[in-house]
PDB file of N, CA and C in Angstrom:
ATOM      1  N   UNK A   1       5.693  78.336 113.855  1.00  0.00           N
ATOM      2  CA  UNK A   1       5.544  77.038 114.469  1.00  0.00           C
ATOM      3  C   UNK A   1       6.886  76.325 114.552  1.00  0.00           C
ATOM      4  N   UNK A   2       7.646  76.101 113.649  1.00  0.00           N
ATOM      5  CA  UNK A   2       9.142  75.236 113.574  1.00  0.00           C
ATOM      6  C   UNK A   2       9.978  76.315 112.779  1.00  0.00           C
ATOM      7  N   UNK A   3       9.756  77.777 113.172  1.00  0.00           N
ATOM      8  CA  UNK A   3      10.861  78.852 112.853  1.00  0.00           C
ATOM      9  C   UNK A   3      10.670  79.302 111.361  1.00  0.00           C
ATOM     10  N   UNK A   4      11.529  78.793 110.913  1.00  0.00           N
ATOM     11  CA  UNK A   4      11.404  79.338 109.181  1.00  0.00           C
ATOM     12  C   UNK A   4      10.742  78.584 108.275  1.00  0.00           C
ATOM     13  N   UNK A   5      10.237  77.508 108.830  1.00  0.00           N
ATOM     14  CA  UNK A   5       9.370  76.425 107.964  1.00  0.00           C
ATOM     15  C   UNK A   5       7.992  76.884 108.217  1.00  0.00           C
ATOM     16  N   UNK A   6       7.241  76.966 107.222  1.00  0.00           N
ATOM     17  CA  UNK A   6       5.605  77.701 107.294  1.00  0.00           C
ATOM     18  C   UNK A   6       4.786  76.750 106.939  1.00  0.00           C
ATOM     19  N   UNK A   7       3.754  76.587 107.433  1.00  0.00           N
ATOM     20  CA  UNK A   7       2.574  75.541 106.897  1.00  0.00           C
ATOM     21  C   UNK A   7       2.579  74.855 105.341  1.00  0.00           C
ATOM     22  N   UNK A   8       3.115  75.396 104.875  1.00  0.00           N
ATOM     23  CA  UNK A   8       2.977  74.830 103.655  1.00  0.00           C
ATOM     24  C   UNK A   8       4.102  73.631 102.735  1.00  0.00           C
ATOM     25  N   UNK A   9       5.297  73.976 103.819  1.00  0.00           N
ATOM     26  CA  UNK A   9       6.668  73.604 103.761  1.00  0.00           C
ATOM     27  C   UNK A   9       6.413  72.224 104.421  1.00  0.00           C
ATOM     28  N   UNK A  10       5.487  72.451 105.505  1.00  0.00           N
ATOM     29  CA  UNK A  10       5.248  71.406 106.103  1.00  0.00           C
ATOM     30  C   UNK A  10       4.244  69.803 105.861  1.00  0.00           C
ATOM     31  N   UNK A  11       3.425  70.679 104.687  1.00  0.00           N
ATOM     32  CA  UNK A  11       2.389  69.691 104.090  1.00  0.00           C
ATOM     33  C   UNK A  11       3.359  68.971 103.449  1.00  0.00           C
ATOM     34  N   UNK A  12       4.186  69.908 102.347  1.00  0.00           N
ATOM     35  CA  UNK A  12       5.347  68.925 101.514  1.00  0.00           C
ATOM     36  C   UNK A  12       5.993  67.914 101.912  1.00  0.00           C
ATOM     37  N   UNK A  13       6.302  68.718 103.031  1.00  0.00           N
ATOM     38  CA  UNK A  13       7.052  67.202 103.678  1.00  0.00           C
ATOM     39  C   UNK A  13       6.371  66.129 104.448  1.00  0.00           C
ATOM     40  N   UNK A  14       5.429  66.429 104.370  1.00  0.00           N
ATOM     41  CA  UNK A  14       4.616  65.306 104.927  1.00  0.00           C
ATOM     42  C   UNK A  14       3.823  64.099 104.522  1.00  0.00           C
ATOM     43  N   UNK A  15       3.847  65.023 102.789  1.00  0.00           N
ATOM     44  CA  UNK A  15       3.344  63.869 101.407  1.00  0.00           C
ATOM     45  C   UNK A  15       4.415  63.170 100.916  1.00  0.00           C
ATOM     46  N   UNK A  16       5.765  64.029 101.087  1.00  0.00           N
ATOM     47  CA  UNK A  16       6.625  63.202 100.689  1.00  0.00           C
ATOM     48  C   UNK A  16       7.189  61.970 101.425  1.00  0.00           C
ATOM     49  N   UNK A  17       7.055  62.376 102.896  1.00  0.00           N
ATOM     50  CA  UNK A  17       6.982  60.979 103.944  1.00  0.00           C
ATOM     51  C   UNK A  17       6.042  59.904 103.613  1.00  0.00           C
ATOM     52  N   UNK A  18       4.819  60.365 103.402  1.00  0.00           N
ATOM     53  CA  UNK A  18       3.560  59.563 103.196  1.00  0.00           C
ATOM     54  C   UNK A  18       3.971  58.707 101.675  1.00  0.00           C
ATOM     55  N   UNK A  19       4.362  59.115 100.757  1.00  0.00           N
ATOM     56  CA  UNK A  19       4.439  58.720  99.613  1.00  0.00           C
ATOM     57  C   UNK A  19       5.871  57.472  99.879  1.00  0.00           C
ATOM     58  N   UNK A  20       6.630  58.129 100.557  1.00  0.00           N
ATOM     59  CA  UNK A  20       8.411  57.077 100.990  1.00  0.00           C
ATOM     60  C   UNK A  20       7.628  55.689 101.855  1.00  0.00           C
ATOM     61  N   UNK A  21       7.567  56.393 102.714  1.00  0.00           N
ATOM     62  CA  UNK A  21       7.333  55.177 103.440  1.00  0.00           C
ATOM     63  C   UNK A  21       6.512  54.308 103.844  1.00  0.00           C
ATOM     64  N   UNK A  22       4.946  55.120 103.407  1.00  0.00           N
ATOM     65  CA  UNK A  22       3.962  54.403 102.823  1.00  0.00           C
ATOM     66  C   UNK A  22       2.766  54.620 104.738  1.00  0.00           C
ATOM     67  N   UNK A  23       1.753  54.686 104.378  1.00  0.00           N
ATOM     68  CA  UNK A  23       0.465  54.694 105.367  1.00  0.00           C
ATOM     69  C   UNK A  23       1.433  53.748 106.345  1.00  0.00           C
ATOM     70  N   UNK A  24       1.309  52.589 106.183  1.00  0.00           N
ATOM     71  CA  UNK A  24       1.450  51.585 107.614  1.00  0.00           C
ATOM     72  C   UNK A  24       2.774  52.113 108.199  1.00  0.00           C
ATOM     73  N   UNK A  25       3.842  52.192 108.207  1.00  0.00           N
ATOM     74  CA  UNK A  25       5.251  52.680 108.391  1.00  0.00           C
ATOM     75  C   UNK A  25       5.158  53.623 109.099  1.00  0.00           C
ATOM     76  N   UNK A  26       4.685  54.479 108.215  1.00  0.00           N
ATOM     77  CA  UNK A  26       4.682  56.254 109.267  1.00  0.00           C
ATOM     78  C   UNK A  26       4.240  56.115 110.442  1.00  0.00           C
ATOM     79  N   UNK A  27       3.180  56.014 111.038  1.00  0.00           N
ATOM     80  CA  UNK A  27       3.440  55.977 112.838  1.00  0.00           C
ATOM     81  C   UNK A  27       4.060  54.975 113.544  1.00  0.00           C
ATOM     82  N   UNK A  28       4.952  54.256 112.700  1.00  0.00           N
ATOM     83  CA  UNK A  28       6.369  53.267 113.542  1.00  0.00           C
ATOM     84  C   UNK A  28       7.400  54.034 113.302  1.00  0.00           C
ATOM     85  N   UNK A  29       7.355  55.037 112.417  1.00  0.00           N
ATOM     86  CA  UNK A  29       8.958  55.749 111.990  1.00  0.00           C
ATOM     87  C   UNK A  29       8.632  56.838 113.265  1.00  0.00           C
ATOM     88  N   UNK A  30       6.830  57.147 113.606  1.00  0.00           N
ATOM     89  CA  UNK A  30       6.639  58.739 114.500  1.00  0.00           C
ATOM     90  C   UNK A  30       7.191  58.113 114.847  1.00  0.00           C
ATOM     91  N   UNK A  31       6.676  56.943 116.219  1.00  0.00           N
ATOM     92  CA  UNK A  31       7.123  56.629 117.576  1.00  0.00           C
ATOM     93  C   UNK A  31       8.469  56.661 117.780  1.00  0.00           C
ATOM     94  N   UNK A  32       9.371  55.678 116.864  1.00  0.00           N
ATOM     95  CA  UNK A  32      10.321  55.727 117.079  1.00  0.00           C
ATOM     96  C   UNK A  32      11.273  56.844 117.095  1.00  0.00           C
ATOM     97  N   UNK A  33      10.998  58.069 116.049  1.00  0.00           N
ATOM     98  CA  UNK A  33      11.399  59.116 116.366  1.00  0.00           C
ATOM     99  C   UNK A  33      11.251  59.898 117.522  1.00  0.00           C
ATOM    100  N   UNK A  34       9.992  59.821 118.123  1.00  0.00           N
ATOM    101  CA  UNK A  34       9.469  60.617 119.779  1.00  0.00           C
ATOM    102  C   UNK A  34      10.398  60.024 121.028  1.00  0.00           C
ATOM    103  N   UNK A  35      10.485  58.493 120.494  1.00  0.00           N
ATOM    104  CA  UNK A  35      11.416  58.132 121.548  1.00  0.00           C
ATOM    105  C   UNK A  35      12.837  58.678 121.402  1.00  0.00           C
ATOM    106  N   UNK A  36      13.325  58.170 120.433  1.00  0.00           N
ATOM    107  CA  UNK A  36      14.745  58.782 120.205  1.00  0.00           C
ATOM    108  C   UNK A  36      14.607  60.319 120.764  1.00  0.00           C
ATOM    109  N   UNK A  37      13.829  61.138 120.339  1.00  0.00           N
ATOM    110  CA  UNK A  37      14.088  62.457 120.824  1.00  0.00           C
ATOM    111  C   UNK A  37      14.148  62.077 122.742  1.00  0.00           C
ATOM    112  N   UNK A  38      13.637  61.448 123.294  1.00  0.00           N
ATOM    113  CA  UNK A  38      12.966  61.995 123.786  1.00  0.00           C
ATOM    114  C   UNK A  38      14.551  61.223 125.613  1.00  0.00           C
ATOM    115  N   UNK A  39      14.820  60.166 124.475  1.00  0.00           N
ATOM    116  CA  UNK A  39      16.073  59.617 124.761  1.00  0.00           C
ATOM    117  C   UNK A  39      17.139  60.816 125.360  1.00  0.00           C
ATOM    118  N   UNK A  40      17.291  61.886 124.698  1.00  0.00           N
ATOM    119  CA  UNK A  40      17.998  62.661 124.154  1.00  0.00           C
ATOM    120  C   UNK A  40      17.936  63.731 125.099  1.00  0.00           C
ATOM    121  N   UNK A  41      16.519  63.923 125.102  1.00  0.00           N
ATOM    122  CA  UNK A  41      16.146  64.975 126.299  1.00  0.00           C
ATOM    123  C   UNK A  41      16.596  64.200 127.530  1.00  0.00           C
ATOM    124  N   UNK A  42      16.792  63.308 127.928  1.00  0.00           N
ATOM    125  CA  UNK A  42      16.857  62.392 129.253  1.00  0.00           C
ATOM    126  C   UNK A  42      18.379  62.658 129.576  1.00  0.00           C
ATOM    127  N   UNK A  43      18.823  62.603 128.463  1.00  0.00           N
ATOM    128  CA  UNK A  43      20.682  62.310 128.397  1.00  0.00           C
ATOM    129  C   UNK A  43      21.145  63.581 128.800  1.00  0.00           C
ATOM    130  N   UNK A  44      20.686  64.140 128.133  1.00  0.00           N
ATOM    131  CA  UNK A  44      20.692  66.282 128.089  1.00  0.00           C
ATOM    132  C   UNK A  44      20.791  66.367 129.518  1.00  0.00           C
ATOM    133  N   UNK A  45      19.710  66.456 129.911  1.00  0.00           N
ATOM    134  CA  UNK A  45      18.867  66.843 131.360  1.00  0.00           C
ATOM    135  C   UNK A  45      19.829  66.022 132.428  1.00  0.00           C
ATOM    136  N   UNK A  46      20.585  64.611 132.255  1.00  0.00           N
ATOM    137  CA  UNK A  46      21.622  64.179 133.194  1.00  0.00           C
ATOM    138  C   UNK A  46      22.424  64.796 132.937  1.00  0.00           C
ATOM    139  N   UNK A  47      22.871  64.731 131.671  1.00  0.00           N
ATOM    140  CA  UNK A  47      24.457  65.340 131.755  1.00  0.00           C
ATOM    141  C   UNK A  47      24.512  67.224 132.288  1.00  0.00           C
ATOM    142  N   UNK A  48      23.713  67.972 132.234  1.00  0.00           N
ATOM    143  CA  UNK A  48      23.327  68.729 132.924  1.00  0.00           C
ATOM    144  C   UNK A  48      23.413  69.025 134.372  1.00  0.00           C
ATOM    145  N   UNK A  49      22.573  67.917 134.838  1.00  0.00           N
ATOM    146  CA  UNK A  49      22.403  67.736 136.641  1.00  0.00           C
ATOM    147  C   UNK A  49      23.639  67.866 136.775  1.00  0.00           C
ATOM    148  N   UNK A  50      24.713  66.703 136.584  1.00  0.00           N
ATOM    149  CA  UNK A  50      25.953  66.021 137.031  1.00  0.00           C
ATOM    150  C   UNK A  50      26.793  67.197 136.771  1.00  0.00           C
ATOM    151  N   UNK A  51      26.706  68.172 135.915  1.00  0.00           N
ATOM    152  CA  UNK A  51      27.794  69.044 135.598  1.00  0.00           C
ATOM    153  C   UNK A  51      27.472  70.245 137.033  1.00  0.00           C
ATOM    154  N   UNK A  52      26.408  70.609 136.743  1.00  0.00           N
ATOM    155  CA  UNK A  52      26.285  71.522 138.177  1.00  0.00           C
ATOM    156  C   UNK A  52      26.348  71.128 139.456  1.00  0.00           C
ATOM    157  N   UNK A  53      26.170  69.506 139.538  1.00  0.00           N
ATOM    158  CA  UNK A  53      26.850  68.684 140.782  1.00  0.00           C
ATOM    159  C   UNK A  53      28.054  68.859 140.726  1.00  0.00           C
ATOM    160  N   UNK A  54      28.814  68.646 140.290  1.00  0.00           N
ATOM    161  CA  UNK A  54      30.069  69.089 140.009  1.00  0.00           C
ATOM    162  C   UNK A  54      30.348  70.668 139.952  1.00  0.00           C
ATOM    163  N   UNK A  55      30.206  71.846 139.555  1.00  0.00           N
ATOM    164  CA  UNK A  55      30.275  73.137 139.728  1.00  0.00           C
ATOM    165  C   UNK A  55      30.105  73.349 141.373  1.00  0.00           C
ATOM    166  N   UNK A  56      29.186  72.602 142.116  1.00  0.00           N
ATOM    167  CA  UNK A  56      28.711  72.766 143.177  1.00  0.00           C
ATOM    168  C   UNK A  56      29.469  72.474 144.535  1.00  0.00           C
ATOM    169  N   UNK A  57      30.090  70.894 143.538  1.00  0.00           N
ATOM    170  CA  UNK A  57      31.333  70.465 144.782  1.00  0.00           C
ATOM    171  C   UNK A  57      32.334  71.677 144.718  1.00  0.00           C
ATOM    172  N   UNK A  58      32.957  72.107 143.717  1.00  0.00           N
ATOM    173  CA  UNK A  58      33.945  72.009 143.262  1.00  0.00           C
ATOM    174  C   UNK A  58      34.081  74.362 144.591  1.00  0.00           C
ATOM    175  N   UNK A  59      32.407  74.364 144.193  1.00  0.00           N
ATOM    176  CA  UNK A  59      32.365  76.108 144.938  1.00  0.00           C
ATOM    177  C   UNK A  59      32.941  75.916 146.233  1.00  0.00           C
ATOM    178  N   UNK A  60      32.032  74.837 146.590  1.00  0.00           N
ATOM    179  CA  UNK A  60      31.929  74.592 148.523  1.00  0.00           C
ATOM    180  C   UNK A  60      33.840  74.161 148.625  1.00  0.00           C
ATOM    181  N   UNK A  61      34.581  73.251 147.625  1.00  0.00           N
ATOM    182  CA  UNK A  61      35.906  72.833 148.166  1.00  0.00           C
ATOM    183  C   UNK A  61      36.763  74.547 147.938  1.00  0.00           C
ATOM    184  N   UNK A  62      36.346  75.150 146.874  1.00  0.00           N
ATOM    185  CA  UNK A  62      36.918  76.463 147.136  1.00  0.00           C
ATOM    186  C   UNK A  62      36.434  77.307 148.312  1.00  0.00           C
ATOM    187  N   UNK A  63      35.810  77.474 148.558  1.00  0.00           N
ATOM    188  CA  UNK A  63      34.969  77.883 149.533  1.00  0.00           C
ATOM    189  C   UNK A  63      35.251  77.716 151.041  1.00  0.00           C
ATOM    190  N   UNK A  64      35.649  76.245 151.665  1.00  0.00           N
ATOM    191  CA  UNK A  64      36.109  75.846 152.430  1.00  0.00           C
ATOM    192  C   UNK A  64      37.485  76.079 152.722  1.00  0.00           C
ATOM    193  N   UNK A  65      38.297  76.100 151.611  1.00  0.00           N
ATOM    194  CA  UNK A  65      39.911  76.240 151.449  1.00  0.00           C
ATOM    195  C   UNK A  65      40.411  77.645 151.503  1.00  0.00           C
ATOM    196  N   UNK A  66      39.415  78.743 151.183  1.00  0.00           N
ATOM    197  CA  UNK A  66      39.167  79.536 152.139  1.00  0.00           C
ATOM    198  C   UNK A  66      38.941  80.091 153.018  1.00  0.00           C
ATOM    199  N   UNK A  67      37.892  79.623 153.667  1.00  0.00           N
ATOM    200  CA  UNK A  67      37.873  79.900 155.298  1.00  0.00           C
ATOM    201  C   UNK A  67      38.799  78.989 155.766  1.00  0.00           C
ATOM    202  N   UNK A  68      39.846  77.908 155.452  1.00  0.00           N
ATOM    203  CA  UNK A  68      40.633  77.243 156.145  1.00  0.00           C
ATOM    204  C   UNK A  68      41.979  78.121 156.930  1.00  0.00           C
ATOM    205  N   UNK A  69      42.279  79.220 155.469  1.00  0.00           N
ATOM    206  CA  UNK A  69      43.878  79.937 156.351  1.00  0.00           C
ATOM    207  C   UNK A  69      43.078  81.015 157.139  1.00  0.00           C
ATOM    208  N   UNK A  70      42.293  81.788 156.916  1.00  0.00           N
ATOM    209  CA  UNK A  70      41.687  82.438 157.579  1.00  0.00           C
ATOM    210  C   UNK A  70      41.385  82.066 159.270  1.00  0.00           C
ATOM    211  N   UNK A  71      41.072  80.891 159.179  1.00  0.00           N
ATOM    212  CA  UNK A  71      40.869  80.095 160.465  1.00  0.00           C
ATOM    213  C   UNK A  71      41.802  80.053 161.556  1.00  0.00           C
ATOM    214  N   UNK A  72      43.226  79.976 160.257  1.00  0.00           N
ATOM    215  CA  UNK A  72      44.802  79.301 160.676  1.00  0.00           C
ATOM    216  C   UNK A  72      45.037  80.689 161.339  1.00  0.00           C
ATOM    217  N   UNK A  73      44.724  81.796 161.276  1.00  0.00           N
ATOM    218  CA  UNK A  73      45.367  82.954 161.607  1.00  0.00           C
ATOM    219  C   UNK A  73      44.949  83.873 162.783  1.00  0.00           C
ATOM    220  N   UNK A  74      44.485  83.066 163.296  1.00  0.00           N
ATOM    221  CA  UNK A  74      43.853  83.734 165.180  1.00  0.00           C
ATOM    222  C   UNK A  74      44.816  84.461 165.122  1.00  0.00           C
ATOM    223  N   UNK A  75      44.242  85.670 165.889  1.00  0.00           N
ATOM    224  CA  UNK A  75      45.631  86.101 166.687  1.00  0.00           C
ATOM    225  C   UNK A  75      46.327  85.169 167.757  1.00  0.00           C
ATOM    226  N   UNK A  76      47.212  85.975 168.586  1.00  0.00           N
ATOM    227  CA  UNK A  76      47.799  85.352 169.637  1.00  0.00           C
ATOM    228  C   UNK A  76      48.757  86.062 170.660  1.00  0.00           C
ATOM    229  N   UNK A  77      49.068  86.181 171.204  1.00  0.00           N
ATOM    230  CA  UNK A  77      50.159  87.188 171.763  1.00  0.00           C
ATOM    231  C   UNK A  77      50.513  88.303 171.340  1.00  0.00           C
ATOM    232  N   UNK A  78      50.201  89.633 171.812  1.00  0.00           N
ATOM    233  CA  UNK A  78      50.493  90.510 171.278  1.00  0.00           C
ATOM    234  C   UNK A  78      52.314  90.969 171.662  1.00  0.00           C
ATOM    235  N   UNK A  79      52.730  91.078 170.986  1.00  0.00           N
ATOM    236  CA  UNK A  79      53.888  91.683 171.252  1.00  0.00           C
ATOM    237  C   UNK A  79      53.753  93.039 171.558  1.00  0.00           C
ATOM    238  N   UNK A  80      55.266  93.038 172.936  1.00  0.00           N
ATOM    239  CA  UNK A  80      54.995  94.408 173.390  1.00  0.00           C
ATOM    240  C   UNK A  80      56.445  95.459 172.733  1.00  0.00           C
ATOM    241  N   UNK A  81      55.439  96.423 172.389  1.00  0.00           N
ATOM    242  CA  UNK A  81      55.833  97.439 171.350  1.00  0.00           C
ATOM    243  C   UNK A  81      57.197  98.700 172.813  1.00  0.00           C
ATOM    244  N   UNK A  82      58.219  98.627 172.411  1.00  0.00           N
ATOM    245  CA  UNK A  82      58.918  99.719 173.238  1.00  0.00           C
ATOM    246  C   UNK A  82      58.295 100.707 173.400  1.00  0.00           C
ATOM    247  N   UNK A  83      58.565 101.678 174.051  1.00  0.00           N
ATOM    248  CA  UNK A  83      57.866 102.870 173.841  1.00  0.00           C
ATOM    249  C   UNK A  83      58.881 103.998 173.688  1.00  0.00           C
TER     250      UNK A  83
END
């Protein structure tokens, strides 16, 4: 369930919350913890977007600056070869 912590690891810590901070407390400490996480996931998930927005500009300006000399290099006049 939470990796190396097993059901039983989990009761412990859950009496020992119950016992700290007492019945009324504990679902103001959950919430506020769900939010904070959840804060976190939001921040994650932008800073994310914006970075592959960025990876994205950054392909297309390489990308472009490539086909730019390529572009530059039509032929044009052939020169005539002696024979």
């Amino acid at each position: 369930m939470f990796g190396s912590i097993g059901m039983p690891e989990l009761v412990i810590i859950l009496v020992i919350a119950l016992i700290i901070f007492g019945p009324r407390k504990l679902p103001e400490l959950g919430r506020s913890l769900g939010r904070s996480i959840g804060e976190f996931k939001r921040a994650s998930n932008e800073l994310r977007s914006t970075l592959e927005e960025e990876i994205r500009v950054e392909d297309q300006k390489s990308t472009t600056a490539k086909a730019a000399p390529a572009a530059d290099a039509t032929p044009g006049p052939t020169p005539i070869e002696p024979k």
